[in-house]
Protein backbone atom coordinates (compact mmCIF):
# COMPACT_ATOMS: atom_id res chain seq x y z
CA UNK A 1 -129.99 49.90 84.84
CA UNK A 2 -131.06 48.81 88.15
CA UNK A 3 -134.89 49.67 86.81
CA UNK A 4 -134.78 47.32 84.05
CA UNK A 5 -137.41 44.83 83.63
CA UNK A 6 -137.51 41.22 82.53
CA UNK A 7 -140.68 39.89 79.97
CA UNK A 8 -142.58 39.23 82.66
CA UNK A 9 -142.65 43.37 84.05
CA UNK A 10 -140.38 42.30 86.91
CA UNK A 11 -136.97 43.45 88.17
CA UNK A 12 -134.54 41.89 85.92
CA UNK A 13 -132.99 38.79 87.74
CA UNK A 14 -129.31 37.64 86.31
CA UNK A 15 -128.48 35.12 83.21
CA UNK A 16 -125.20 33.82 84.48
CA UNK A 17 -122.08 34.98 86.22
CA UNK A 18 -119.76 31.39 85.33
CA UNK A 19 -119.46 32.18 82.44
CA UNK A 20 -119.94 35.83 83.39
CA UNK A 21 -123.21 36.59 80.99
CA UNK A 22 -124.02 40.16 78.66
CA UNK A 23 -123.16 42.75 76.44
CA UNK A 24 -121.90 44.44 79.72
CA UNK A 25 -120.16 41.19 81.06
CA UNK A 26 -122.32 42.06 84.42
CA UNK A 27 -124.31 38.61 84.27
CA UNK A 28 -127.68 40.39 83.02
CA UNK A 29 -129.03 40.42 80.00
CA UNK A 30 -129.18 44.28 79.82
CA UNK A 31 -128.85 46.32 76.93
CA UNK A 32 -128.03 50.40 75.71
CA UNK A 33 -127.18 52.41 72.32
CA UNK A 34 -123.50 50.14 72.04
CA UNK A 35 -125.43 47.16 72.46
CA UNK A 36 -126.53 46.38 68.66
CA UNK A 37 -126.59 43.15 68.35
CA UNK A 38 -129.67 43.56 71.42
CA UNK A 39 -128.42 40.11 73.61
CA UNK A 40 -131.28 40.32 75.60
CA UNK A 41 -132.53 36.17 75.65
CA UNK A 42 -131.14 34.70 78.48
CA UNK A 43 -130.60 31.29 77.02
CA UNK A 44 -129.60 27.66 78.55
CA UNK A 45 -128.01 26.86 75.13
CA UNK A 46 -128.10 23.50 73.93
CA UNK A 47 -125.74 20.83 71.10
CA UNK A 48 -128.05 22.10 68.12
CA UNK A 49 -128.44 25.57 69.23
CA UNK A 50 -124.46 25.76 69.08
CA UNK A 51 -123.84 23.96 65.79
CA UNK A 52 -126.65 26.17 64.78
CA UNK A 53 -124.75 29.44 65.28
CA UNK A 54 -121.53 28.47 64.19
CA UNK A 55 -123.28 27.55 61.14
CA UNK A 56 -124.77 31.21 60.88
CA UNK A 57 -121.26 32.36 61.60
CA UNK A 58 -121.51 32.71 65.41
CA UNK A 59 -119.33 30.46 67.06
CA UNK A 60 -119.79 30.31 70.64
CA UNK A 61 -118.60 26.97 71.75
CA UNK A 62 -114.87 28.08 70.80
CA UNK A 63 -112.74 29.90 73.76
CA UNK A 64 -111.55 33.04 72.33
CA UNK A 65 -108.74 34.19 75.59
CA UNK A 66 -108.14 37.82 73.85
CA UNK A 67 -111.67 38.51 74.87
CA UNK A 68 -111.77 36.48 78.04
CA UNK A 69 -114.53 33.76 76.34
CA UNK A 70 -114.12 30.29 77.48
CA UNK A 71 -116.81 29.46 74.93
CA UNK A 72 -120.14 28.09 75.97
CA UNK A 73 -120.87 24.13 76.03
CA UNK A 74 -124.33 22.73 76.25
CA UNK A 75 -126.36 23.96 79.48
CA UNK A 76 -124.34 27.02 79.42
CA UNK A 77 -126.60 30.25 80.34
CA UNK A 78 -125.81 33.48 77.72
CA UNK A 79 -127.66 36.33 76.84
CA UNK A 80 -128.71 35.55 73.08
CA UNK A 81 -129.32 38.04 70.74
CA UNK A 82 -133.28 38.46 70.26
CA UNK A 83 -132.86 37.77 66.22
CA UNK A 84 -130.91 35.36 66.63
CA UNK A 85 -133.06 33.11 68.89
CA UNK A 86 -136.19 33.83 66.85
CA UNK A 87 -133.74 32.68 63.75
CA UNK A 88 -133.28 29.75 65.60
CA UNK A 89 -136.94 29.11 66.39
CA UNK A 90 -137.83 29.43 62.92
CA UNK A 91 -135.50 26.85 62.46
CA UNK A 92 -136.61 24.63 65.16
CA UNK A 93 -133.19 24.80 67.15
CA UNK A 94 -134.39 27.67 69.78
CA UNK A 95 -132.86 26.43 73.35
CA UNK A 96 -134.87 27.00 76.33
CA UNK A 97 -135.30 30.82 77.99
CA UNK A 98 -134.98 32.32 81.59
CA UNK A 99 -138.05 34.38 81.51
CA UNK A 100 -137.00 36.53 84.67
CA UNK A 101 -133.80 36.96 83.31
CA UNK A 102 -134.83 38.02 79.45
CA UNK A 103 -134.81 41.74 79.17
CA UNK A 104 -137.94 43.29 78.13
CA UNK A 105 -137.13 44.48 74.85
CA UNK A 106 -137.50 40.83 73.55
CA UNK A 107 -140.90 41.12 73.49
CA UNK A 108 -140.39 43.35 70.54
CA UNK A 109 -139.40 40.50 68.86
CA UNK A 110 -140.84 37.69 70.00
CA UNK A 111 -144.45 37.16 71.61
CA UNK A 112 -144.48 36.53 75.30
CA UNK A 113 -146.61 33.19 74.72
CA UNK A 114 -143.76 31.97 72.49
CA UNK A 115 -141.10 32.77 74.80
CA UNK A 116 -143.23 31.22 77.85
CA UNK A 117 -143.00 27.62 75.61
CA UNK A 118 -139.73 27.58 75.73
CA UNK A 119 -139.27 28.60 79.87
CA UNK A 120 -137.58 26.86 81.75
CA UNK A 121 -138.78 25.90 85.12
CA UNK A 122 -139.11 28.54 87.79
CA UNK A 123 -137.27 27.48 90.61
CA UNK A 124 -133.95 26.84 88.23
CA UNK A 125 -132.03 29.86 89.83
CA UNK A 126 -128.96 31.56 87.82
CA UNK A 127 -125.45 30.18 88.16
C-alpha cells in the first residue's frame, strides 16, 4: 500500500487517526478486493452530510462500541465511500474533500475539477 496515490498522483497522505479513519482502520483512505463499498473520499463531514446518510440508511453520527465507532460529529475527517459522496453532491449535501488524502480511484467516479471545488485548504493537515 505504501505506493498508493492520492487524486492529485501523489503519495497518499492520511484522512484521520482520532477517529482512526478507513476500510483498514489505518487512518488512510486505502482500498483492496474486501473493500466494496470503495471509502476512498477523505471527507471533513458536515450537519447535512450526516442527516443525509442516515437518511440513505448510513448512520454515522451514532457510536456503535461492538465495532469500536464513536460515531462521527460535524468536522469529523472519514473516508467516504466514492458513491456515496457523488450521491450526496447530486443532492447538494457533498462536505468538503482532502485532496491529498482521497485515494486515486475516486477519480473513477468523480472528475478531479469537481473534487478540487470542494478542497479544502492546503495547509489543513490530518488529525
Amino acid at each position: 500500500m505504501g505506493k498508493t496515490k492520492n487524486v492529485l498522483g501523489q503519495p497518499l497522505d492520511p484522512c484521520c487517526f482520532s477517529p482512526r479513519t478507513g476500510f483498514y482502520r489505518d487512518g488512510f483512505c486505502n482500498t483492496g478486493p474486501q473493500d466494496l463499498g470503495a471509502h476512498i473520499v477523505c471527507a471533513q463531514v458536515t450537519a447535512e452530510f450526516l442527516d443525509y446518510t442516515k437518511a440513505q440508511g448510513n448512520d454515522l453520527s451514532t457510536p456503535v462500541p461492538a465495532f469500536h465507532f464513536p460515531g462521527l460529529k460535524p468536522g469529523d475527517r472519514w473516508c467516504l465511500c466514492a458513491l456515496r459522496w457523488k450521491e450526496a453532491l447530486d443532492a447538494g449535501v457533498a462536505p468538503p474533500v482532502v485532496l491529498a488524502s482521497t485515494h486515486e480511484n475516486t477519480l473513477e467516479v468523480v472528475p478531479l475539477e469537481v473534487l478540487q471545488e470542494y478542497a479544502l485548504d492546503a495547509e489543513e493537515s490530518a488529525t
